[in-house]
Protein backbone atom coordinates (compact mmCIF):
# COMPACT_ATOMS: atom_id res chain seq x y z
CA UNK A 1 -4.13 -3.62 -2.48
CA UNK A 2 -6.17 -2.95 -5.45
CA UNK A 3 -7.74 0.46 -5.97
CA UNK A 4 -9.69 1.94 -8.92
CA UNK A 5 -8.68 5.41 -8.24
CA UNK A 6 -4.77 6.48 -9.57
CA UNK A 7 -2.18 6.67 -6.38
CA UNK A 8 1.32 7.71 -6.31
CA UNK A 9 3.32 5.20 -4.79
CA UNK A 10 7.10 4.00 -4.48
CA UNK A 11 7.89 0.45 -5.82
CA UNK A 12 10.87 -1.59 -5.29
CA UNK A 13 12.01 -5.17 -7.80
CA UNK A 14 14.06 -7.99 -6.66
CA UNK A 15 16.89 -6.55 -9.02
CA UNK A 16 17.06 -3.64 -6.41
CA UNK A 17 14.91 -1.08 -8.88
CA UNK A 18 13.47 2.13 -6.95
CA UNK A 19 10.42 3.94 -8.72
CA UNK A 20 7.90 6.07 -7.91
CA UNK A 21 4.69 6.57 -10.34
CA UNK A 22 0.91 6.71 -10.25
CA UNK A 23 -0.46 3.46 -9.87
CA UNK A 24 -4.39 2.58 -10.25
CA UNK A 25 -3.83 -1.65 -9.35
CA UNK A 26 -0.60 -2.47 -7.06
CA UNK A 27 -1.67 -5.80 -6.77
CA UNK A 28 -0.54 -8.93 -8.84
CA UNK A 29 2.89 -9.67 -9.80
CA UNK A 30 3.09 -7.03 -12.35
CA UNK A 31 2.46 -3.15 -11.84
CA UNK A 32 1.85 -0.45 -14.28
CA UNK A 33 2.94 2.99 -13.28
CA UNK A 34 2.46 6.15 -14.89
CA UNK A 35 5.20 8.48 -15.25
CA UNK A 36 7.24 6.87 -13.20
CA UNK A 37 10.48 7.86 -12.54
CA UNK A 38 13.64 5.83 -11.80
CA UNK A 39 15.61 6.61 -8.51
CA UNK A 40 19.36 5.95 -9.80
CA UNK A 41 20.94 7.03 -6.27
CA UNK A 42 20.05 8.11 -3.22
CA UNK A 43 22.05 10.34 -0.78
CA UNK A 44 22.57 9.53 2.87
CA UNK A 45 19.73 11.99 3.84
CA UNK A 46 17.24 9.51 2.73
CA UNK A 47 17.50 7.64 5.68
CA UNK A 48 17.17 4.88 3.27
CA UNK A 49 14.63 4.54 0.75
CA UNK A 50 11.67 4.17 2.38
CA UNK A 51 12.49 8.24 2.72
CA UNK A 52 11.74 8.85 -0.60
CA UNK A 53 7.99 7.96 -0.41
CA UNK A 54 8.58 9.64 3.20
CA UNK A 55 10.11 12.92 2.51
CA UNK A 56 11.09 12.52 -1.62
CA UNK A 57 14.40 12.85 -2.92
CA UNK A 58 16.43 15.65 -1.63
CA UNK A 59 18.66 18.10 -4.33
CA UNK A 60 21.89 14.93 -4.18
CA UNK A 61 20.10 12.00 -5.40
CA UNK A 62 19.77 11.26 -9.19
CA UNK A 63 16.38 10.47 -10.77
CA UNK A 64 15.85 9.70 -14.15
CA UNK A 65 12.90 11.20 -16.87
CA UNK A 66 9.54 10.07 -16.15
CA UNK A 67 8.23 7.34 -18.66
CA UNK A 68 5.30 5.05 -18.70
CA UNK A 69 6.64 1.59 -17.51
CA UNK A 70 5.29 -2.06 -16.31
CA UNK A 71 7.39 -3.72 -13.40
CA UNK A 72 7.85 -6.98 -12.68
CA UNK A 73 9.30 -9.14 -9.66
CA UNK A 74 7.79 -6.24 -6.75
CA UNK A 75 9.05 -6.34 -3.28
CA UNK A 76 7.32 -3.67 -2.37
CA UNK A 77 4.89 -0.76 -2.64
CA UNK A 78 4.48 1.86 -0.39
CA UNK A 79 2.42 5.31 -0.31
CA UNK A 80 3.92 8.32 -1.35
CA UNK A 81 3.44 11.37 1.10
CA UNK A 82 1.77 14.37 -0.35
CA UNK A 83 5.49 16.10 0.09
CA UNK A 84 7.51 13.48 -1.50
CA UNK A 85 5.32 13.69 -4.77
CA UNK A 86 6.09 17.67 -5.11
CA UNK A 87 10.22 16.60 -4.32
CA UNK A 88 9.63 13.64 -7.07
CA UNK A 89 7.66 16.05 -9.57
CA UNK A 90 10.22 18.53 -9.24
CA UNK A 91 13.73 16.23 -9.10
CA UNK A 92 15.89 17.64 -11.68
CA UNK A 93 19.10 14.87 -13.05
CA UNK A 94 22.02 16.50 -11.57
């Protein structure tokens, strides 16, 4: 699904990575994201992690420092929801 215009979106790797970032291509084999941020663990409430780009992470999961990244070996992207980007913007490492 390639776009011109920047997205945030949640991508997941075969080696079981979780990331959200701001994506302007999401198609291809390789994907650049912008700020993304690494979701180390998720809690329960997730519902699993198709919740984060539903809901975001709640106050018990652990996400890392955003950083500028390309990923490799994508299972999947999906949308973010408007409310999950303020919950990733915001996610403090606990």
């Amino acid at each position: 699904m390639a776009t011109n215009k920047e997205r945030a979106v949640i991508v997941t790797t075969e080696h079981r990575g979780v990331f959200f970032g701001y994506a302007t291509d999401t198609d291809g084999d390789q994907i650049k994201l912008r700020a993304a941020r690494l979701c180390v663990y998720w809690s329960a409430d997730m519902r699993g992690f198709m919740g984060l780009a539903s809901v975001g992470p709640s106050k018990d999961c652990k996400i890392g420092p955003p950083a500028d990244i390309t990923l490799r070996k994508i299972t999947a992207v999906i949308e973010a929801s408007p409310r999950a980007v303020e919950r990733w913007e915001s996610a403090p490492w606990k």
